[in-house]
C-alpha atoms as a PDB file:
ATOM      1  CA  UNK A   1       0.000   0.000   0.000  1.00  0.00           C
ATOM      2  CA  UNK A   2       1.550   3.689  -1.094  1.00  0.00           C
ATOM      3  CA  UNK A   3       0.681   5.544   2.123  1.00  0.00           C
ATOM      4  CA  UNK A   4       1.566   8.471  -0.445  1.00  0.00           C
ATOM      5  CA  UNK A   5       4.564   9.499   1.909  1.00  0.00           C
ATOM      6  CA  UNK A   6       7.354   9.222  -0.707  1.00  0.00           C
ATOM      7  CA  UNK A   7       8.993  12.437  -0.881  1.00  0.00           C
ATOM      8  CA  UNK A   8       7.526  14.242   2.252  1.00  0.00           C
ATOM      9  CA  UNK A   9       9.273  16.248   4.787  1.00  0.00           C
ATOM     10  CA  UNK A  10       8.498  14.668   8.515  1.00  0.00           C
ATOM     11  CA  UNK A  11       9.195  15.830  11.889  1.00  0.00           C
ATOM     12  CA  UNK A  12       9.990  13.694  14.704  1.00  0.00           C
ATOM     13  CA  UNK A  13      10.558  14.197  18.470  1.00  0.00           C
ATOM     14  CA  UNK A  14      11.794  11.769  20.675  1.00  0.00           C
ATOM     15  CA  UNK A  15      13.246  10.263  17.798  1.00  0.00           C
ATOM     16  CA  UNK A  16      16.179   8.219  19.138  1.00  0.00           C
ATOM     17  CA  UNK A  17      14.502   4.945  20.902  1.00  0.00           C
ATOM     18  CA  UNK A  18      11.458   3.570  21.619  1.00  0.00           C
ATOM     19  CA  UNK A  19       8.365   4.428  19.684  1.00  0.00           C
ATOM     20  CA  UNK A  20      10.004   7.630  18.344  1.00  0.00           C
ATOM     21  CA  UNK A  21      12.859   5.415  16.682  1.00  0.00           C
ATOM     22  CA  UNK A  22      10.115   3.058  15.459  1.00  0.00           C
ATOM     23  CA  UNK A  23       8.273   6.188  13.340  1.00  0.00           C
ATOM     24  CA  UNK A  24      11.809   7.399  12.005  1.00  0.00           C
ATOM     25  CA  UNK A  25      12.123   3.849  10.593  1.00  0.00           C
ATOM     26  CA  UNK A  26       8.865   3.404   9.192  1.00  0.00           C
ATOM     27  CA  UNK A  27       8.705   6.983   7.626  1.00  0.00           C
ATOM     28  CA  UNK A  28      12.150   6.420   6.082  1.00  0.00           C
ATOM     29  CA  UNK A  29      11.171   2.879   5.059  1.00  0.00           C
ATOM     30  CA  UNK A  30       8.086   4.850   3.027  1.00  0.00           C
ATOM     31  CA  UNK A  31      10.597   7.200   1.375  1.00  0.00           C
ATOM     32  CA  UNK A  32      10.181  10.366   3.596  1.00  0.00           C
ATOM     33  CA  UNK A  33      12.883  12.496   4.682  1.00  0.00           C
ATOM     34  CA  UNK A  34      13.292  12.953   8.151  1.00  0.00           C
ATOM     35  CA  UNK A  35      14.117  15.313  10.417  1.00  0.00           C
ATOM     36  CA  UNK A  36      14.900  13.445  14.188  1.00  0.00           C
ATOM     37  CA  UNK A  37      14.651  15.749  17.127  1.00  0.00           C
ATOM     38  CA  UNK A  38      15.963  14.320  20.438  1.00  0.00           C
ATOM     39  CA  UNK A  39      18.483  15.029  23.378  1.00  0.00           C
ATOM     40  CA  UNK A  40      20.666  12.044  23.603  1.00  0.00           C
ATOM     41  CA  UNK A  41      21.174  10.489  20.527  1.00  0.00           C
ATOM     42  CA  UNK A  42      21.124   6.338  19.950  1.00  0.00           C
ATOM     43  CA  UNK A  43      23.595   3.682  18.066  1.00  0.00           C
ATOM     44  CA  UNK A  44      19.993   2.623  15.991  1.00  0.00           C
ATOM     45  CA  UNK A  45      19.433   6.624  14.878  1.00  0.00           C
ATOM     46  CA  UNK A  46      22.985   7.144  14.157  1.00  0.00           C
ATOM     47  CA  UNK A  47      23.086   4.000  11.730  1.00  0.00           C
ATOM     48  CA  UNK A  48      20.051   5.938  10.383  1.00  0.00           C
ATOM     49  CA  UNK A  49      21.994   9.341  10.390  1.00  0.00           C
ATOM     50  CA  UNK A  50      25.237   7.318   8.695  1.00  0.00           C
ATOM     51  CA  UNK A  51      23.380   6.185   6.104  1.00  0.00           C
ATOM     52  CA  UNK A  52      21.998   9.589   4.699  1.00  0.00           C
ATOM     53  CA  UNK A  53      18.270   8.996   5.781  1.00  0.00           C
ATOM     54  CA  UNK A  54      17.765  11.036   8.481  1.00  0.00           C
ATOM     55  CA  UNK A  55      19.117  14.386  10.079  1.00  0.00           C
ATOM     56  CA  UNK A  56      19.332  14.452  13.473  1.00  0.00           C
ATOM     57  CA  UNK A  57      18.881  17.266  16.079  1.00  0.00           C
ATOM     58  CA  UNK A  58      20.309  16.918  19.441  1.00  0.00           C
ATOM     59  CA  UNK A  59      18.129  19.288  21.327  1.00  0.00           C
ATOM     60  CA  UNK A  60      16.138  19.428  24.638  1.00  0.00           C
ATOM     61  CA  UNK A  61      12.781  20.088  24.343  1.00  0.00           C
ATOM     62  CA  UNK A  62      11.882  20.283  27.768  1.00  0.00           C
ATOM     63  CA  UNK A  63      13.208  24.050  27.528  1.00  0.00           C
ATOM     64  CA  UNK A  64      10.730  26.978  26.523  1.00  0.00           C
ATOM     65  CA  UNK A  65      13.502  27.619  23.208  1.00  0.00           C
ATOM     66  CA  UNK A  66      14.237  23.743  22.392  1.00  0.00           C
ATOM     67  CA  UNK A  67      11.018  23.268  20.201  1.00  0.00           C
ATOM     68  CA  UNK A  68      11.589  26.267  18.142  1.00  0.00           C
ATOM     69  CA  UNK A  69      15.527  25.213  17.760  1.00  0.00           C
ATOM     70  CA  UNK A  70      14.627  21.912  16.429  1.00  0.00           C
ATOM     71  CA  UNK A  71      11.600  23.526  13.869  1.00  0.00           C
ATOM     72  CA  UNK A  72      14.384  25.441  12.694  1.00  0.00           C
ATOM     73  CA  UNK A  73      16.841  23.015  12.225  1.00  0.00           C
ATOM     74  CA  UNK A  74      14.169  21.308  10.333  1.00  0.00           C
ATOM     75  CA  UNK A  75      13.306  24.052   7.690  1.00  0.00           C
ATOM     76  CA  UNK A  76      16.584  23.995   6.758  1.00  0.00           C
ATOM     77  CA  UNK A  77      15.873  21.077   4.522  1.00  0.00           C
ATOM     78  CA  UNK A  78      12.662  22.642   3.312  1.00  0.00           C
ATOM     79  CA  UNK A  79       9.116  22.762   4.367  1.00  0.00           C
ATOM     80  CA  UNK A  80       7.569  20.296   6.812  1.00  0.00           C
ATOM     81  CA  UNK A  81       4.971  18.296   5.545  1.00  0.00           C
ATOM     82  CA  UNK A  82       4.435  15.916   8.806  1.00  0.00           C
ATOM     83  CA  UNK A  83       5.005  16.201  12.759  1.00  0.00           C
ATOM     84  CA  UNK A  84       4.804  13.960  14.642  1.00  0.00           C
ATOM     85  CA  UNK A  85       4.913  15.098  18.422  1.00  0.00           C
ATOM     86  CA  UNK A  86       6.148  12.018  20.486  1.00  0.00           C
ATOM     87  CA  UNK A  87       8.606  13.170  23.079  1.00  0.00           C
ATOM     88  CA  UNK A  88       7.118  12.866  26.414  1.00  0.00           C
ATOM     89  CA  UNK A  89       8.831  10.864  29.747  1.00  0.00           C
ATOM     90  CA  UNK A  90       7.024   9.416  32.776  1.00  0.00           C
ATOM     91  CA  UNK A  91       8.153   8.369  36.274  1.00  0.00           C
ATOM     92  CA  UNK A  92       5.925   6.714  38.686  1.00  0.00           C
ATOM     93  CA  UNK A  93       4.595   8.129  41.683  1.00  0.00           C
ATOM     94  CA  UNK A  94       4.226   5.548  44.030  1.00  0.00           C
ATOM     95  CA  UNK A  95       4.600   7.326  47.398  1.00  0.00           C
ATOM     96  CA  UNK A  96       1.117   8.921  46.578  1.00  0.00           C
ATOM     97  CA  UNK A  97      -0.410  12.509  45.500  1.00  0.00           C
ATOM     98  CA  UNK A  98       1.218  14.375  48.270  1.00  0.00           C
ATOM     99  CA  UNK A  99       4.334  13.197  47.202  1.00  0.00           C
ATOM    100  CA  UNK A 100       4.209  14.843  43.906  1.00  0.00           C
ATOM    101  CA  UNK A 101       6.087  18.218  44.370  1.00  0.00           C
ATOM    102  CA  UNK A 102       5.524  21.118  42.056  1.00  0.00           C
ATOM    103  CA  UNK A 103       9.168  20.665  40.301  1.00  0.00           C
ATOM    104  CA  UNK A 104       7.987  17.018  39.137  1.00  0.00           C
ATOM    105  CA  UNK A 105       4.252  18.437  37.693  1.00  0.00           C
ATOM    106  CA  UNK A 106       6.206  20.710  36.010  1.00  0.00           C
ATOM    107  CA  UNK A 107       8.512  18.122  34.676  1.00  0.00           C
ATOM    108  CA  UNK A 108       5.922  16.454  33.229  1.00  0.00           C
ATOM    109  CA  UNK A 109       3.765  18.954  32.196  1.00  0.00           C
ATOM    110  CA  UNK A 110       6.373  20.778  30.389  1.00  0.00           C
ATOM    111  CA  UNK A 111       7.923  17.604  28.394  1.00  0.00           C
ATOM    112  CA  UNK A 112       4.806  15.343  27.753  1.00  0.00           C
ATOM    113  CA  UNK A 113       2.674  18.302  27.157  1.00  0.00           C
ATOM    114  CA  UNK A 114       4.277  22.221  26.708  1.00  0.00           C
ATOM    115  CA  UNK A 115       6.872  20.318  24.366  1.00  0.00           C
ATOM    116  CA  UNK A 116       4.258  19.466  21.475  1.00  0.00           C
ATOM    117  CA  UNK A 117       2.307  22.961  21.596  1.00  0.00           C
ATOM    118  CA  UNK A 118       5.981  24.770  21.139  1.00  0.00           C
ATOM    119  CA  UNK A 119       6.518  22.651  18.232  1.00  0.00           C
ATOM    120  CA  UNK A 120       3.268  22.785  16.658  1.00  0.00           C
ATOM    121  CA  UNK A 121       3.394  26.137  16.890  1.00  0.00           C
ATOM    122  CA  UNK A 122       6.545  26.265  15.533  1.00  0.00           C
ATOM    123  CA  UNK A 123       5.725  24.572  12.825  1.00  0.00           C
ATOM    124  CA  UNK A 124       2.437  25.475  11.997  1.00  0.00           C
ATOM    125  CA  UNK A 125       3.109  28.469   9.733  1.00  0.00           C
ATOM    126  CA  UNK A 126       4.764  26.830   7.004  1.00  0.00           C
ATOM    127  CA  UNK A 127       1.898  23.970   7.341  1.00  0.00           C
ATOM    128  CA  UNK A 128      -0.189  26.667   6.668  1.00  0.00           C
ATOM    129  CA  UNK A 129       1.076  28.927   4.196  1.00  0.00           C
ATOM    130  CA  UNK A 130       1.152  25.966   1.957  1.00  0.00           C
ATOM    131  CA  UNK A 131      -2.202  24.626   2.981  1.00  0.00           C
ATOM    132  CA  UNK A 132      -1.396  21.108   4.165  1.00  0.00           C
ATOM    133  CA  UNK A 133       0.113  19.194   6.235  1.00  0.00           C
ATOM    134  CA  UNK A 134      -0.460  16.132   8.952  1.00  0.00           C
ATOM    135  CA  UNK A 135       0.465  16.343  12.945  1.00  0.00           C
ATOM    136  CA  UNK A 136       0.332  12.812  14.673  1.00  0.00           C
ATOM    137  CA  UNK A 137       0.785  12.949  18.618  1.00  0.00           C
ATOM    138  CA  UNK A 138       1.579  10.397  20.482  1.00  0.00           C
ATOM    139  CA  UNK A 139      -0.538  10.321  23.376  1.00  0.00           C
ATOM    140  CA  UNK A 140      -1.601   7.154  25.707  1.00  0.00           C
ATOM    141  CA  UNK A 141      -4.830   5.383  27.246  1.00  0.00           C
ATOM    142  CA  UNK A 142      -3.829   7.330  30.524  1.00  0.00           C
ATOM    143  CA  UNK A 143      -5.444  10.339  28.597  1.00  0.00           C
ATOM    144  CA  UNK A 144      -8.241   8.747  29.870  1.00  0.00           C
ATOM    145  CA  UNK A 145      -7.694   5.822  32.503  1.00  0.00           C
ATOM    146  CA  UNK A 146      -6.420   7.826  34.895  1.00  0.00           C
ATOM    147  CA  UNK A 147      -3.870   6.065  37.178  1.00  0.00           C
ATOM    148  CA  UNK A 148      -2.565   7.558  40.651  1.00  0.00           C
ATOM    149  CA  UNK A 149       0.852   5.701  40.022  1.00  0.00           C
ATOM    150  CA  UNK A 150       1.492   8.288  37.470  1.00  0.00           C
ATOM    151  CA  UNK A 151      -1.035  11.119  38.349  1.00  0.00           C
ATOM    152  CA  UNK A 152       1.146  13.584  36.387  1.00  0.00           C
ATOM    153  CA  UNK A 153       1.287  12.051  33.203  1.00  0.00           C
ATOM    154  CA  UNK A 154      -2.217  11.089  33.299  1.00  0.00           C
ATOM    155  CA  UNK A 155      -3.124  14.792  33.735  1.00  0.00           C
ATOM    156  CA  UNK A 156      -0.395  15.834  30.959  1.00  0.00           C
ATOM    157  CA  UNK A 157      -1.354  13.208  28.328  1.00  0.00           C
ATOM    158  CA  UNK A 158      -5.510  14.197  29.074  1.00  0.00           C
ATOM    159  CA  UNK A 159      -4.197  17.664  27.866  1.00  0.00           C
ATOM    160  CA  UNK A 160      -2.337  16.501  24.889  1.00  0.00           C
ATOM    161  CA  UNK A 161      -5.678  14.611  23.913  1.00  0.00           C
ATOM    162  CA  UNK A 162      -7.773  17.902  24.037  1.00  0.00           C
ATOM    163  CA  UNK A 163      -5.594  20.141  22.619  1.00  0.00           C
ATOM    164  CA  UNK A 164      -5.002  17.519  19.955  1.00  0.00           C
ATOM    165  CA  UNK A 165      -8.712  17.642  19.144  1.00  0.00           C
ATOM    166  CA  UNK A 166      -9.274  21.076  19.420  1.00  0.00           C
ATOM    167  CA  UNK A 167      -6.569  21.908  17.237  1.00  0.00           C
ATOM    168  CA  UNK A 168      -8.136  19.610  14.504  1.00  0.00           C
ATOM    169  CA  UNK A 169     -11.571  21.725  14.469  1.00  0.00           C
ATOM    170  CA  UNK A 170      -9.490  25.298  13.664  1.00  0.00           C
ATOM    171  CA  UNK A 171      -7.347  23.564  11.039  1.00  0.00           C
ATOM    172  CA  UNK A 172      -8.845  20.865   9.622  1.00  0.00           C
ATOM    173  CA  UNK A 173     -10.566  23.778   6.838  1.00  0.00           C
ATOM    174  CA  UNK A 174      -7.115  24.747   6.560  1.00  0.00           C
ATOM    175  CA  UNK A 175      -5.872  21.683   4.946  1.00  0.00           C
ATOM    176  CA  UNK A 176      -4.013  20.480   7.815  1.00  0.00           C
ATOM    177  CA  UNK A 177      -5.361  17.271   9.734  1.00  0.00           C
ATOM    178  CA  UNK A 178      -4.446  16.520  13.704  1.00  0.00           C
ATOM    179  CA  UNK A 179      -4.586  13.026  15.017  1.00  0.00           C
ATOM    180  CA  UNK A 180      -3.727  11.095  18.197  1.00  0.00           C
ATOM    181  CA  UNK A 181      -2.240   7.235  18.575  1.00  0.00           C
ATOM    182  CA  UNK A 182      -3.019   6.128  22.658  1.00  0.00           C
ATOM    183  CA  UNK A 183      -0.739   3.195  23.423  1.00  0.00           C
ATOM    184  CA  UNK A 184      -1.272   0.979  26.037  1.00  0.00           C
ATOM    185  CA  UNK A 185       1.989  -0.449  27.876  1.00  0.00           C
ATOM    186  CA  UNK A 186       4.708  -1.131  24.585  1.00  0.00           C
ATOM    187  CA  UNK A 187       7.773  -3.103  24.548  1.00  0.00           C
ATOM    188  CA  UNK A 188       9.877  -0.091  25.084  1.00  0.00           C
ATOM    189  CA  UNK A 189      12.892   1.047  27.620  1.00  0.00           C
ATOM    190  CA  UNK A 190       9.973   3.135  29.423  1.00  0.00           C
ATOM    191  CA  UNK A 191       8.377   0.126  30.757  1.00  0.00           C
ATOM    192  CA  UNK A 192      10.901  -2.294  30.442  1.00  0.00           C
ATOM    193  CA  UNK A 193      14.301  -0.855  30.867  1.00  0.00           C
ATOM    194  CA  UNK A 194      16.761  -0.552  34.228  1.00  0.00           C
ATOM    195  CA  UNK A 195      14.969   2.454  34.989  1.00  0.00           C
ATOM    196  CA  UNK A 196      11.597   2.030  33.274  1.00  0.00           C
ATOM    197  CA  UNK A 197       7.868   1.409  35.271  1.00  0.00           C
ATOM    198  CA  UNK A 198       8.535  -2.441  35.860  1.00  0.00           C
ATOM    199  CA  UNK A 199      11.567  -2.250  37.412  1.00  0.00           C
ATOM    200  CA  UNK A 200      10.592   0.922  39.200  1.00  0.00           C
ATOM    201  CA  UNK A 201       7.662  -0.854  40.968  1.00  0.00           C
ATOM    202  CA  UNK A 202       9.586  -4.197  41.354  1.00  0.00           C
ATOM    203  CA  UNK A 203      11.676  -2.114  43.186  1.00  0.00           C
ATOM    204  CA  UNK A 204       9.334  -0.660  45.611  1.00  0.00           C
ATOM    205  CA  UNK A 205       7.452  -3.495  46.246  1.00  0.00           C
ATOM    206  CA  UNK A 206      11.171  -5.861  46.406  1.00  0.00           C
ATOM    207  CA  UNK A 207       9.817  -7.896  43.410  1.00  0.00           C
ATOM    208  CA  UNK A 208      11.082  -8.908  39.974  1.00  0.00           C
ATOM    209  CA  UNK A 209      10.236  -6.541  37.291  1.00  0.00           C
ATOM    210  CA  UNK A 210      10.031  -9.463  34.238  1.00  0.00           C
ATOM    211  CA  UNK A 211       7.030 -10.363  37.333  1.00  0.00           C
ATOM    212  CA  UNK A 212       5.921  -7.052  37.001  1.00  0.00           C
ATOM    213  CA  UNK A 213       5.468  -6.505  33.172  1.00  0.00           C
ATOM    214  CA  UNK A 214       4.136 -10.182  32.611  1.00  0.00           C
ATOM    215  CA  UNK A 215       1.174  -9.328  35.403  1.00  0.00           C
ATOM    216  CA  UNK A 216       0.918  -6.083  32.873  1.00  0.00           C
ATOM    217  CA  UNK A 217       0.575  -7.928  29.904  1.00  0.00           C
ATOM    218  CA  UNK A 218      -1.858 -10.420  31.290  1.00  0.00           C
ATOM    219  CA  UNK A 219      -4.334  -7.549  31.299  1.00  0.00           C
ATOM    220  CA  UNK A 220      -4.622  -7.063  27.948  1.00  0.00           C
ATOM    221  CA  UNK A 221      -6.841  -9.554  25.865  1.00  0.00           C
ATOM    222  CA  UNK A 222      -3.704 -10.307  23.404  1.00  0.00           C
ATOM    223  CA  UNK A 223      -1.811 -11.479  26.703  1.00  0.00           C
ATOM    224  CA  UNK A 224       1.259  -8.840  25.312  1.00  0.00           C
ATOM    225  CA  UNK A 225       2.966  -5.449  25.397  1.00  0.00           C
ATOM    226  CA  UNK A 226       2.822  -3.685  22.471  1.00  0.00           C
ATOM    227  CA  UNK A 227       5.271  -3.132  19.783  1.00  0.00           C
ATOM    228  CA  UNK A 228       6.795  -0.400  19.387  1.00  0.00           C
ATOM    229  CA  UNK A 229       6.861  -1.225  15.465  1.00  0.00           C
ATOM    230  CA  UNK A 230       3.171  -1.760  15.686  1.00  0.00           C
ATOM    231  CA  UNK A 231       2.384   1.620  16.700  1.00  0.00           C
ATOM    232  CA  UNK A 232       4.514   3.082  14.119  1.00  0.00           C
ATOM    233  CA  UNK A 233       2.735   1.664  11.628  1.00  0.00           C
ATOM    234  CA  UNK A 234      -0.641   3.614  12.773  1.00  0.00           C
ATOM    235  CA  UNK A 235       1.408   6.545  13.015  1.00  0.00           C
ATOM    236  CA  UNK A 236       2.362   6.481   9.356  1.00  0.00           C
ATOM    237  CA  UNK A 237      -0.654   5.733   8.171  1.00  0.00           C
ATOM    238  CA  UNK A 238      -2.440   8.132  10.073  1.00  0.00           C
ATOM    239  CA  UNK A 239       0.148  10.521   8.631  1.00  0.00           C
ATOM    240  CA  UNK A 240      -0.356   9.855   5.034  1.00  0.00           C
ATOM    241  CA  UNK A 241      -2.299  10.250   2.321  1.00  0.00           C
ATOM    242  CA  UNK A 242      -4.347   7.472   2.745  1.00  0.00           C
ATOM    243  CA  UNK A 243      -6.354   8.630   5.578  1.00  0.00           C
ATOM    244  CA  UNK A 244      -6.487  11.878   4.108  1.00  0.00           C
ATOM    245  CA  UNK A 245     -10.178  12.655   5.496  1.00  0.00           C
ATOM    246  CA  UNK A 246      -9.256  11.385   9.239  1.00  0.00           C
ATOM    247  CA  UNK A 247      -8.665  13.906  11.674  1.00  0.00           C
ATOM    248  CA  UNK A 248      -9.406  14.850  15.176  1.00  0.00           C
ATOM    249  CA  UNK A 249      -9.427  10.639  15.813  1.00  0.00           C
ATOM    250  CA  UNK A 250      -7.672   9.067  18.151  1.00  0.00           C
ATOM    251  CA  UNK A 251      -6.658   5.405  17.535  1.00  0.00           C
ATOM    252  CA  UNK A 252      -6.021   3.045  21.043  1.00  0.00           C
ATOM    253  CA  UNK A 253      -3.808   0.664  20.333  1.00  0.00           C
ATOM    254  CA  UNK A 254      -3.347  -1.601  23.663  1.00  0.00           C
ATOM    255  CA  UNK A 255      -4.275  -5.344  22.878  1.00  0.00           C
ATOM    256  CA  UNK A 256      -7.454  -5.104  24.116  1.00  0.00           C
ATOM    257  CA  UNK A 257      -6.602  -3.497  27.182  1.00  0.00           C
ATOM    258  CA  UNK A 258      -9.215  -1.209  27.799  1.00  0.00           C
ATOM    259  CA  UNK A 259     -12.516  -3.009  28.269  1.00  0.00           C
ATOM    260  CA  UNK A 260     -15.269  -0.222  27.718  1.00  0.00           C
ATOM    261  CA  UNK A 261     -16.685   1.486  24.631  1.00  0.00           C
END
């Protein structure tokens, strides 16, 4: 299937690992040139960067100029045609609300949800002056199963949903369509790394984190974490030109995690 993504421009954040690594692949793979935005970079995305398929950024978007830096970096090799707004970080809270100071809200706050408005906004004038373009964010079932374990990101990914959706009514007459992907748990470092949820909890409750992410899994009706592959693969289709009249939709993808309509 031509997703119609030969040729485009496409912006990612978070680019280096995980699910944002998975997109740079899969939008390469289609023929896209990409733009990778992230602060540390990765052996994977520098095999990418070697090769000639990607440019990468090294930039932190957690700071109020970062977005802008890494839109500009990006227009260098021409207009932007796709973002995709995936940089985000979470860190569970499991010493309970009051725990939660004010430097950790803004933490997340800033990087799961202030990062993709500075971008979008960034990068929205040039989406509109030529009247097109596609935004993807990466958001999560939190946006809407909230979760005290990680009360922050819940709140910061519920804002990332609304904006997202709001944003598609004011531009979707402008040519330019906004869409959301909500993950459930994926095979990723965040959940299962050293210093990812599993392990985190393991941790706390002097446990075995492979324990902890199989008694995940088992909640979903597939029995498995996502991959991270398998969410690209929305992403990019969502982005193209084949779903050309979707916007303001947001796509769960979680193995059947969530049980109600």
């Amino acid at each position: 299937m031509d997703l119609g993504l030969t040729g485009k421009r496409a912006l990612i954040t978070g680019a280096s690992k995980g699910i944002g690594f998975a997109i740079t692949q899969a939008l390469t793979a289609e023929g896209a040139h990409v733009v990778a935005g992230a602060r540390d970079t990765s052996e994977e995305l520098s095999e990418l960067v070697d090769s000639g398929e990607v440019k990468e950024v090294s930039v932190d978007l957690s700071t109020a100029e970062g977005p802008a830096e890494l839109v500009g970096a990006a227009l260098e090799e021409g207009s932007i045609d796709v973002l995709v707004n995936n940089v985000g970080a979470v860190t569970p809270r499991l010493e309970g609300f009051l725990s939660v100071t004010d430097e950790q809200w803004m933490q997340s706050w800033t990087l799961t949800f202030m990062a993709a408005v500075r971008t979008t906004r960034a990068a929205l004038p040039g989406m509109l002056q030529a009247g097109r373009g596609s935004i993807v964010n990466t958001c999560s079932v939190n946006s809407f199963l909230p979760d005290p374990a990680v009360i922050d990101y819940c709140a910061a990914k519920a804002a990332l949903a609304n904006f997202s959706k709001a944003l598609s009514k004011e531009l979707g007459p402008k040519g330019i369509r906004v869409n959301t992907v909500s993950p459930g748990p994926v095979s990723t470092a965040l959940w299962l790394g050293g210093h990812g949820v599993a392990a985190t909890v393991a941790g706390a409750q002097d446990g075995d984190a492979g324990a902890v992410a199989a008694e995940q899994a088992k909640q979903a009706a597939t029995g498995r974490f996502t991959d991270p592959h398998e969410v690209a693969d929305l992403v990019i289709l969502l982005a193209g030109a084949r779903a050309a009249n979707v916007t303001g939709a947001d796509f769960v993808i979680d193995g059947g995690l969530i049980q109600t309509l």
